[in-house]
Protein backbone atom coordinates (compact mmCIF):
# COMPACT_ATOMS: atom_id res chain seq x y z
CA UNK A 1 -82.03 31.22 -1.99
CA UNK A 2 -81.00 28.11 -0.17
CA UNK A 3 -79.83 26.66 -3.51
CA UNK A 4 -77.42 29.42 -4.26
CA UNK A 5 -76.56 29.09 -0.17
CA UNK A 6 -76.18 25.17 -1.06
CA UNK A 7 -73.74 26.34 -3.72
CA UNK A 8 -72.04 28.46 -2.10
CA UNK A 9 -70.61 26.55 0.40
CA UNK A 10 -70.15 24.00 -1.76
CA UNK A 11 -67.70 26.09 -3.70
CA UNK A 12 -66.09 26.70 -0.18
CA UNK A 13 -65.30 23.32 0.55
CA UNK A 14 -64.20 22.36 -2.77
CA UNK A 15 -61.56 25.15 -2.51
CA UNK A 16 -60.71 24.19 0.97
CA UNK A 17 -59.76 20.66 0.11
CA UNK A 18 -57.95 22.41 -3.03
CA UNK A 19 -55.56 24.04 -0.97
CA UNK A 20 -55.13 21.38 1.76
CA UNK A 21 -54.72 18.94 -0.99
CA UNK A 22 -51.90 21.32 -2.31
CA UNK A 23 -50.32 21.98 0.95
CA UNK A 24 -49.97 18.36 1.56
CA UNK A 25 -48.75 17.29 -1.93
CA UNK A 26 -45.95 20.35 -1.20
CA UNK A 27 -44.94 18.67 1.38
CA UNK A 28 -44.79 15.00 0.19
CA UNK A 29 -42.09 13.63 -2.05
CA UNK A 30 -43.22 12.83 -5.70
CA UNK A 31 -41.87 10.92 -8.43
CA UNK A 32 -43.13 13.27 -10.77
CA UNK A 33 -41.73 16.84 -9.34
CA UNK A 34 -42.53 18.44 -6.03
CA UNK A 35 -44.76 21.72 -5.74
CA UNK A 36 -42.41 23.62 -3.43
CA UNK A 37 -41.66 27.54 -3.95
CA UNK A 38 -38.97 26.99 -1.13
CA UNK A 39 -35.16 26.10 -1.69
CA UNK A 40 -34.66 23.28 -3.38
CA UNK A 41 -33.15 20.44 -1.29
CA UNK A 42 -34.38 16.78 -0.66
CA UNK A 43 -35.04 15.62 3.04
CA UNK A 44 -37.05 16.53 6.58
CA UNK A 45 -36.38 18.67 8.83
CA UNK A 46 -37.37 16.12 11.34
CA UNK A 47 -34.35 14.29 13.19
CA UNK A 48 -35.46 10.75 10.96
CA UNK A 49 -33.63 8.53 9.08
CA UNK A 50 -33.64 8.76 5.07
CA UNK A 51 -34.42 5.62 3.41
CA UNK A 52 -34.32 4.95 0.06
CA UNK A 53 -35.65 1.55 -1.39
CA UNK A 54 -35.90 -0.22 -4.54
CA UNK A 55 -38.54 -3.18 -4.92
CA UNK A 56 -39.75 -1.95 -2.17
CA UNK A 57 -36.18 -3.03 -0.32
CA UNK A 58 -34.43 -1.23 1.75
CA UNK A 59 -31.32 0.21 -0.19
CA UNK A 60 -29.33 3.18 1.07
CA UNK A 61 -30.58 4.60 4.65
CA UNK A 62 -28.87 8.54 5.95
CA UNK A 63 -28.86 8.97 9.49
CA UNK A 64 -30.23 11.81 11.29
CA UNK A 65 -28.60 12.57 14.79
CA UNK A 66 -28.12 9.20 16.11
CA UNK A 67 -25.97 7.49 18.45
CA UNK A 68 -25.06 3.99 18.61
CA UNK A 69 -22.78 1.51 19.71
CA UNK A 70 -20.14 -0.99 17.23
CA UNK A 71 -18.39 -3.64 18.80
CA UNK A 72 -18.61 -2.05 22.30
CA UNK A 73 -17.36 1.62 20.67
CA UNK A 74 -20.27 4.29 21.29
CA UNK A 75 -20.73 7.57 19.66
CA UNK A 76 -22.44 9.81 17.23
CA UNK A 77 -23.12 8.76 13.56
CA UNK A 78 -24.59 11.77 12.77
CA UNK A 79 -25.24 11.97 8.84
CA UNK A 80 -23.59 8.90 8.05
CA UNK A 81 -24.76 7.11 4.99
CA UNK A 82 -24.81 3.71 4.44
CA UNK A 83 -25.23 1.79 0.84
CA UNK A 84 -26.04 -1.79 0.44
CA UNK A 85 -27.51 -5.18 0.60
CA UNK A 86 -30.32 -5.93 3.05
CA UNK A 87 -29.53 -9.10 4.06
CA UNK A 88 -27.65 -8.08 7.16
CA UNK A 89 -31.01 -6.15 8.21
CA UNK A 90 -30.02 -4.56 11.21
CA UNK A 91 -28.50 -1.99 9.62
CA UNK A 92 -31.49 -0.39 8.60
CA UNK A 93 -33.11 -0.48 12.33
CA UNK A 94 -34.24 2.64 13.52
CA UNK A 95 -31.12 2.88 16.38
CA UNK A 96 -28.34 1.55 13.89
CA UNK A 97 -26.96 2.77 10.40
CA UNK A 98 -23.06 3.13 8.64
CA UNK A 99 -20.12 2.38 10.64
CA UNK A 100 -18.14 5.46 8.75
CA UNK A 101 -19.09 8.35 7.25
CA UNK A 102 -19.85 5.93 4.26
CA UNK A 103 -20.65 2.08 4.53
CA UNK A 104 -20.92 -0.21 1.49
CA UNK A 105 -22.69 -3.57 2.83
CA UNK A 106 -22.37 -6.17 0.20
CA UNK A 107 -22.88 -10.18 0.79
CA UNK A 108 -22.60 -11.97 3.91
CA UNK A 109 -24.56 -13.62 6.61
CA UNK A 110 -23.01 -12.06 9.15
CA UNK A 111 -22.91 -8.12 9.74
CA UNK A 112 -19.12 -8.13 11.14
CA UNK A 113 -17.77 -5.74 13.57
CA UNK A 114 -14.74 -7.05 14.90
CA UNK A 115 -12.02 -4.72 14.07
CA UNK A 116 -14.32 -1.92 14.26
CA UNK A 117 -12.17 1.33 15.79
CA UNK A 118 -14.13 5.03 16.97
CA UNK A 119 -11.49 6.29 14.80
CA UNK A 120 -12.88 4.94 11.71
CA UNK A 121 -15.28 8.21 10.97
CA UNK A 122 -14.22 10.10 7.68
CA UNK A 123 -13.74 7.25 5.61
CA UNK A 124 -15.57 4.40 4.08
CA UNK A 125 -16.14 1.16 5.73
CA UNK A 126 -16.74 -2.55 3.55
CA UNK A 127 -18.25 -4.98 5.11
CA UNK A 128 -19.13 -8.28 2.92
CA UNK A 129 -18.37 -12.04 3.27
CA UNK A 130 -18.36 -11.53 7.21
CA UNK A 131 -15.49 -9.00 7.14
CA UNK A 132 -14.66 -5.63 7.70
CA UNK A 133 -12.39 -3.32 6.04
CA UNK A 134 -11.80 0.79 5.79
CA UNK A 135 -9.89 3.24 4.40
CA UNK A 136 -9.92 7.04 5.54
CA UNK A 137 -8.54 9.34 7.94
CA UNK A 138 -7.52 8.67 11.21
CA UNK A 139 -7.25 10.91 14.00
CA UNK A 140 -3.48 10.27 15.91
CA UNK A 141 -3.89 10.74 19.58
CA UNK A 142 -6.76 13.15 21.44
CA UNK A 143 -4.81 16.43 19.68
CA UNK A 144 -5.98 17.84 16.19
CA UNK A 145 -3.86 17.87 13.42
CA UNK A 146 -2.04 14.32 13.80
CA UNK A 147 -4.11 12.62 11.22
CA UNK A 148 -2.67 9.34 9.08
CA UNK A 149 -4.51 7.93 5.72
CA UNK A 150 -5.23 4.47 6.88
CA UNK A 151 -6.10 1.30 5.13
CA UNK A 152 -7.37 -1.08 7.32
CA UNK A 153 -8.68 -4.54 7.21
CA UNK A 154 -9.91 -7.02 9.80
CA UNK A 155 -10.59 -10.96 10.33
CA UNK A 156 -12.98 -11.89 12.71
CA UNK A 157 -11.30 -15.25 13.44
CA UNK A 158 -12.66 -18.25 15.25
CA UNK A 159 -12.74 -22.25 14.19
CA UNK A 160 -15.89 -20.89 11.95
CA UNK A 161 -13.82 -17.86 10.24
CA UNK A 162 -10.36 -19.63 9.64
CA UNK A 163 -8.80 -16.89 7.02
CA UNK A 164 -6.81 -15.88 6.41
CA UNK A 165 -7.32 -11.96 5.29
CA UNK A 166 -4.92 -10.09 3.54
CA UNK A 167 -4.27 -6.82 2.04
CA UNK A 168 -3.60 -7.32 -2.17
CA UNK A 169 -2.80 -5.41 -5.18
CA UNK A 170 -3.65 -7.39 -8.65
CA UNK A 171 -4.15 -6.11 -12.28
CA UNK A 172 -6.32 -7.27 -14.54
CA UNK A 173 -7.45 -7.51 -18.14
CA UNK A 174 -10.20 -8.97 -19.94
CA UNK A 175 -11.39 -12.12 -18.51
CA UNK A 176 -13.85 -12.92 -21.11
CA UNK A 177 -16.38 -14.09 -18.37
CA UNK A 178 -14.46 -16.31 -17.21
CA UNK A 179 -14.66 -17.39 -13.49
CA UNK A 180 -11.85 -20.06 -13.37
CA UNK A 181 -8.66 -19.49 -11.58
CA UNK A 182 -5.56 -20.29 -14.20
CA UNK A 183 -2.55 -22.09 -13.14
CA UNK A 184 -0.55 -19.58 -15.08
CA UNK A 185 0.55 -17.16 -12.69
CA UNK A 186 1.51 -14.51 -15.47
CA UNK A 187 -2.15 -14.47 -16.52
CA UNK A 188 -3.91 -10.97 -16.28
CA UNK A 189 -6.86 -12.42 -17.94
CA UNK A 190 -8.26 -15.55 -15.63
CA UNK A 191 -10.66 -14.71 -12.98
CA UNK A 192 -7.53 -14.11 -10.35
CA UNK A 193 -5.47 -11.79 -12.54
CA UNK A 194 -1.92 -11.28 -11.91
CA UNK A 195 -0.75 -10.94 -8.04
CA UNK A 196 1.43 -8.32 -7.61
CA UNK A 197 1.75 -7.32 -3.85
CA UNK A 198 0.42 -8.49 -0.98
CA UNK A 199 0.41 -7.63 3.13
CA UNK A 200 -0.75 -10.50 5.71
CA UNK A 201 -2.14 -9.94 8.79
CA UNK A 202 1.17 -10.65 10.41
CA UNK A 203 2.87 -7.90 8.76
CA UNK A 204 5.00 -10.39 6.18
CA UNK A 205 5.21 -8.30 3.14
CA UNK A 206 5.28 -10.60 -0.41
CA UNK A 207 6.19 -8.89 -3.86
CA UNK A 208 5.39 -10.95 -7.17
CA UNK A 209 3.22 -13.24 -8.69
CA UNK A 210 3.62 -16.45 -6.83
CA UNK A 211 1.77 -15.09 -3.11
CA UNK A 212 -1.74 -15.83 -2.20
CA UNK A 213 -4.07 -18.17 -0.45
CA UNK A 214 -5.24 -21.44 -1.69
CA UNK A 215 -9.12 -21.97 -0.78
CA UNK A 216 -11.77 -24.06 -2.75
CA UNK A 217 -11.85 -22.93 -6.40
CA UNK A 218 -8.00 -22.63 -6.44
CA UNK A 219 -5.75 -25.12 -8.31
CA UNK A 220 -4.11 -27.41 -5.65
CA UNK A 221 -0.59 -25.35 -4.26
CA UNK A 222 -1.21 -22.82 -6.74
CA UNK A 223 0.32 -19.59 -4.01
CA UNK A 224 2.35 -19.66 -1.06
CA UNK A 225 2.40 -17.45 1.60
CA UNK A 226 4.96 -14.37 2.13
CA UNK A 227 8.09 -16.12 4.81
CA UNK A 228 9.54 -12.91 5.61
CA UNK A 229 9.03 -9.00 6.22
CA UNK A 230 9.89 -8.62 2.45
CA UNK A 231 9.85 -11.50 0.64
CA UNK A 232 10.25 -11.17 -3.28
CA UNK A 233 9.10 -13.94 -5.62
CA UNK A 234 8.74 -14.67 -9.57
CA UNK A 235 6.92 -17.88 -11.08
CA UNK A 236 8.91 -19.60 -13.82
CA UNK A 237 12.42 -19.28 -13.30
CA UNK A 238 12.86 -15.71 -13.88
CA UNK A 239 15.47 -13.99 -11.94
CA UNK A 240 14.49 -11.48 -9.15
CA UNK A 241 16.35 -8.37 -8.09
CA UNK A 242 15.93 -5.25 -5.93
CA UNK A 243 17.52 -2.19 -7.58
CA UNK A 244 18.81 0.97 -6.24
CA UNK A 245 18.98 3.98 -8.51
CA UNK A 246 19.86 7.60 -8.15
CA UNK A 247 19.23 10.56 -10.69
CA UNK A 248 20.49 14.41 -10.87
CA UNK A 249 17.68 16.67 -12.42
CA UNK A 250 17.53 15.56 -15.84
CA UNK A 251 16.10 11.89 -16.65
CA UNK A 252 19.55 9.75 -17.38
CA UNK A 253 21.72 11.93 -15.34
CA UNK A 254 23.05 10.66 -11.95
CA UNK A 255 23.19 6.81 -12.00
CA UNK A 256 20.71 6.32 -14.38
CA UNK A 257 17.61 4.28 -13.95
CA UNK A 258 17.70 1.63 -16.31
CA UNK A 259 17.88 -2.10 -15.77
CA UNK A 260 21.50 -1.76 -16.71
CA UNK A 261 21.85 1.08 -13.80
CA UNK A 262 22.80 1.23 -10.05
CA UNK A 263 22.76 -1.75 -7.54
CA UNK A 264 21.03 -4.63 -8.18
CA UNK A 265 20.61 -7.45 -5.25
CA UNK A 266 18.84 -10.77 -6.10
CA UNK A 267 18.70 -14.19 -7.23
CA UNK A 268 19.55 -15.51 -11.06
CA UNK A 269 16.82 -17.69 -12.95
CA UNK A 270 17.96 -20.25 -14.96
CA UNK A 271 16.45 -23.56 -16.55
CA UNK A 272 19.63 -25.31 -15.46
CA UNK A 273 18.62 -26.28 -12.04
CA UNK A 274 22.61 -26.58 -11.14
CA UNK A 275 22.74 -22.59 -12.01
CA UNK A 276 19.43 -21.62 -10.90
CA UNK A 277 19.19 -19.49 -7.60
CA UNK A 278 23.06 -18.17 -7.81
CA UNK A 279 22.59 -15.36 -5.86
CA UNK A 280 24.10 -12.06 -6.65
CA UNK A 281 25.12 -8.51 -5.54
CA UNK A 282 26.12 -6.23 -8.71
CA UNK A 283 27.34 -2.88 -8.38
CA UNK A 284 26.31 -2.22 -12.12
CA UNK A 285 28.36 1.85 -11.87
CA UNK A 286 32.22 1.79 -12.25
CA UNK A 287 32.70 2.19 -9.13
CA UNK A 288 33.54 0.89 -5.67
CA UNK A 289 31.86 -1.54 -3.69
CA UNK A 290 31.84 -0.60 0.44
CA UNK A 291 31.58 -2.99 3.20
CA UNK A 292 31.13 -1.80 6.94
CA UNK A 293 30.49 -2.54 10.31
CA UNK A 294 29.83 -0.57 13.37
CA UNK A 295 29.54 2.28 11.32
CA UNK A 296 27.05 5.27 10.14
CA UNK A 297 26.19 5.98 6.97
CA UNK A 298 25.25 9.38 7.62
CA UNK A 299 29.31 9.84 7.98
CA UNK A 300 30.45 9.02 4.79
CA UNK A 301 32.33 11.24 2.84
CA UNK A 302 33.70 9.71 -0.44
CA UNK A 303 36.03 12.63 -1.31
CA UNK A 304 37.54 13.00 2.27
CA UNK A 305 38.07 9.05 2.03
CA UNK A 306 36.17 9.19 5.45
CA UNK A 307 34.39 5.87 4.32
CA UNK A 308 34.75 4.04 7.73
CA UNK A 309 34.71 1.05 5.56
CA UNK A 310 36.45 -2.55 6.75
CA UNK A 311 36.51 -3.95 3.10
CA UNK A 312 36.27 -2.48 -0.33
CA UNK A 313 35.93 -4.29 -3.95
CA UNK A 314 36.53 -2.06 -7.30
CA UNK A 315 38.54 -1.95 -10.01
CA UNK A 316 41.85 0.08 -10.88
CA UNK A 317 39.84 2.37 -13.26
CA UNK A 318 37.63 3.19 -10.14
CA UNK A 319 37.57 6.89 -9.07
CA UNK A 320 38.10 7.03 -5.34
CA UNK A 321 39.72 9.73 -2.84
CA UNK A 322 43.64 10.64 -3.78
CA UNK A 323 46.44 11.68 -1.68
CA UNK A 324 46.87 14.93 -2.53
CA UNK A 325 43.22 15.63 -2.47
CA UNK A 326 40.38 15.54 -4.66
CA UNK A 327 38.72 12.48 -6.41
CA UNK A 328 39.54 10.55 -8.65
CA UNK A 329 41.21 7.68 -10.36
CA UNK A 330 44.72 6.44 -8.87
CA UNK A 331 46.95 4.27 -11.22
CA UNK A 332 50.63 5.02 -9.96
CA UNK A 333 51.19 1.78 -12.09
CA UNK A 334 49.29 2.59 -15.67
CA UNK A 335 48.48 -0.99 -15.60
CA UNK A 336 44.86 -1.54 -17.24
CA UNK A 337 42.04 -0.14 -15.58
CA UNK A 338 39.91 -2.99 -15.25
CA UNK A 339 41.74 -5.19 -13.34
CA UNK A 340 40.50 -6.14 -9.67
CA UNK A 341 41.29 -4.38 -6.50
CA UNK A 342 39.93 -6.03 -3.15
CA UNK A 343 41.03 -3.70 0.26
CA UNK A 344 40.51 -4.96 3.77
CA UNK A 345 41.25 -2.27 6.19
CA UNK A 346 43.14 -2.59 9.73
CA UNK A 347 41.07 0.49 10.76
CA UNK A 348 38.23 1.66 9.77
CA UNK A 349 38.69 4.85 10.42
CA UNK A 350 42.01 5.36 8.47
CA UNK A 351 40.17 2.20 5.62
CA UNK A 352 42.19 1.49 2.15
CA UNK A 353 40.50 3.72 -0.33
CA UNK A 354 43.42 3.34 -2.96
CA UNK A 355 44.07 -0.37 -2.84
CA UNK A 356 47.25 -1.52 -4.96
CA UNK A 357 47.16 -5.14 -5.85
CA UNK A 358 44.41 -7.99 -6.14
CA UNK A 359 44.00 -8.08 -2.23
CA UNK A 360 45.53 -4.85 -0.45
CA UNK A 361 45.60 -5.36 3.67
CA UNK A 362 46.22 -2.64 6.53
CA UNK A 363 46.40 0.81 5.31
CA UNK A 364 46.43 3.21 2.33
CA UNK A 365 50.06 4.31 0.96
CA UNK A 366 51.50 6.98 -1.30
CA UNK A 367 52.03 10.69 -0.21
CA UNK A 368 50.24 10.11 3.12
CA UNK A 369 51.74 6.72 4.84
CA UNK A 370 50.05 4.65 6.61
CA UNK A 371 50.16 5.79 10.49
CA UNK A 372 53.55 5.41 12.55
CA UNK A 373 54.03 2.65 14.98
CA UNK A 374 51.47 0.77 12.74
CA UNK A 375 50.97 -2.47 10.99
CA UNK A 376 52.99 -2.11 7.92
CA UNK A 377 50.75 -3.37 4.58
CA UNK A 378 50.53 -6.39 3.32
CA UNK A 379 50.14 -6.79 -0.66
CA UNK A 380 48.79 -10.11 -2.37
CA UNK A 381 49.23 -10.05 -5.70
């Protein structure tokens, strides 16, 4: 009898620890699979961080409800996630975590949070090489609804931290490996790539190849720096032009949008240093060329001749606002149609829109005079 008692609660205990065992391993996280009959999510429903390691190194850590404080900013970071390098080890602390909503930590001695802003929530903050960068939403004001796309960057300055940091768009191809930094500036496949746009921290603005910063590792004067709110720049002698183009519906129609098309301002590049740097403004449409002061563009209207314009370049083929109404072109003397016509107008707001010689001064003529008691014209031919 007491061996079958013995065995009895031997059984007992064996099926106790059974289903502790079971309820425990439920309850842990396995490698293998998880025994839970509940719904299937990953996590506690404790208020403790997540961390996941590799290596046994801390790699990605989810907050719970936490609040901390980043460069003297406090406030929840509830459930933000942060991704990274351990190096910069306070992160992971049990009262710190992500900046943003997400937080890549790459390299870096120093965990930077100058430039940090409370605003900086749905988005993703960088920090790496002791600087700090995001790009999310932003929240305009206290009110809801005022909400900007922001890219921002930082520099956190000092003798130690001389910059500077900029904002840059390159493209790149196949660099083979290499991590050498070509003196060709047209090169998409050197370890640089090709500089196309760039913002500095002073708000200079510098489109084309030749911008950047020249730090150890960079060939000696290789970039410069933008001069001006929009500065535009091409290596090798190549001419560089801003264009303005229009179109109607259809691709073609309007002013077209070709190199050949609309206004183009710039500079010429030519080997011939003598010729190089001409600088030019090209109206490349048959038709006229305004110039104004003291005046609103938001007034024009060609076909009323209501151009408030003080000087006017086109040729005699040029359509432009008639006498006895409508638009376009006026050749009293059928003499050919490309031949120059330069108009500088005593008055604006009665300006030369149907100039009649090579330089045309004071006021239009034909059906309408020019205004009694005026200046009478003057005509250079």
């Amino acid at each position: 009898m007491n061996i079958l008692k013995r065995k009895i609660k031997l059984s007992l205990l064996m099926s106790i620890g059974f289903l502790v065992t079971n309820a425990l391993n439920a309850q842990s996280w396995n490698t293998n699979g998880n025994n839970i009959n509940t719904s299937n999510w990953f996590g506690s429903i404790n208020n403790v961080q997540i961390l996941t390691r590799t290596n046994n190194t801390n790699r990605m850590k989810l907050n719970g409800n936490l609040s901390y404080a980043i460069d003297g900013y406090n406030g929840n970071r509830n459930g933000n996630l942060l991704l990274g390098w351990q190096n910069t080890g306070t992160l992971y602390n049990p009262n710190r975590g992500a900046y943003s909503l997400l937080h890549l930590n790459g390299e870096g001695t120093t965990l930077q949070e100058g430039g940090y802003r409370s605003w900086m929530k749905t988005g993703i903050t960088f920090t790496g090489n002791n600087d700090l960068s995001y790009i999310g939403l932003r929240q305009v004001g206290t009110g809801t609804d005022i909400t900007e796309t922001t890219i921002a960057w930082s520099d956190n300055q000092g003798a130690s931290h001389p910059g500077p940091d900029d904002m840059v768009f390159r493209f790149l191809a196949s660099g083979g490996g290499t991590t050498a930094i070509s003196s060709n500036l047209q090169s998409v496949n050197d370890y640089d790539g090709l500089h196309v746009a760039r913002f500095t921290s002073t708000g200079n603005f510098g489109l084309g190849n030749t911008f950047g910063t020249n730090p150890t590792g960079t060939p000696s004067n290789l970039y410069v720096r933008p001069a001006s709110l929009g500065h535009y720049s091409l290596s090798d002698l190549r001419s560089v032009w801003q264009q303005f183009t229009n179109r109607n519906t259809a691709n073609g129609s309007g002013t077209g949008e070709t190199a050949s098309d609309g206004l183009r301002i710039g500079i010429v590049g030519n080997a011939n240093a003598n010729a190089n740097g001409t600088a030019a403004l090209y109206n490349q449409e048959a038709r006229a060329l305004l110039f104004s002061t003291s005046a609103n563009t938001n007034s024009i209207n060609l076909t009323s001749g209501t151009t408030l314009e003080r000087m006017r370049i086109m040729s005699v083929g040029t359509p432009t606002h008639l006498a006895t109404g409508g638009f376009g072109v006026y050749n009293p003397g059928n003499i050919t149609s490309n031949r120059t016509r330069v108009a500088i107008s005593h008055n604006p707001s009665q300006p030369i829109t149907r100039p009649l010689s090579l330089l045309h001064l004071g006021y239009n003529t034909g059906l309408n005079s020019f205004p009694a008691g005026s200046m009478e014209c003057l005509y250079l031919l």
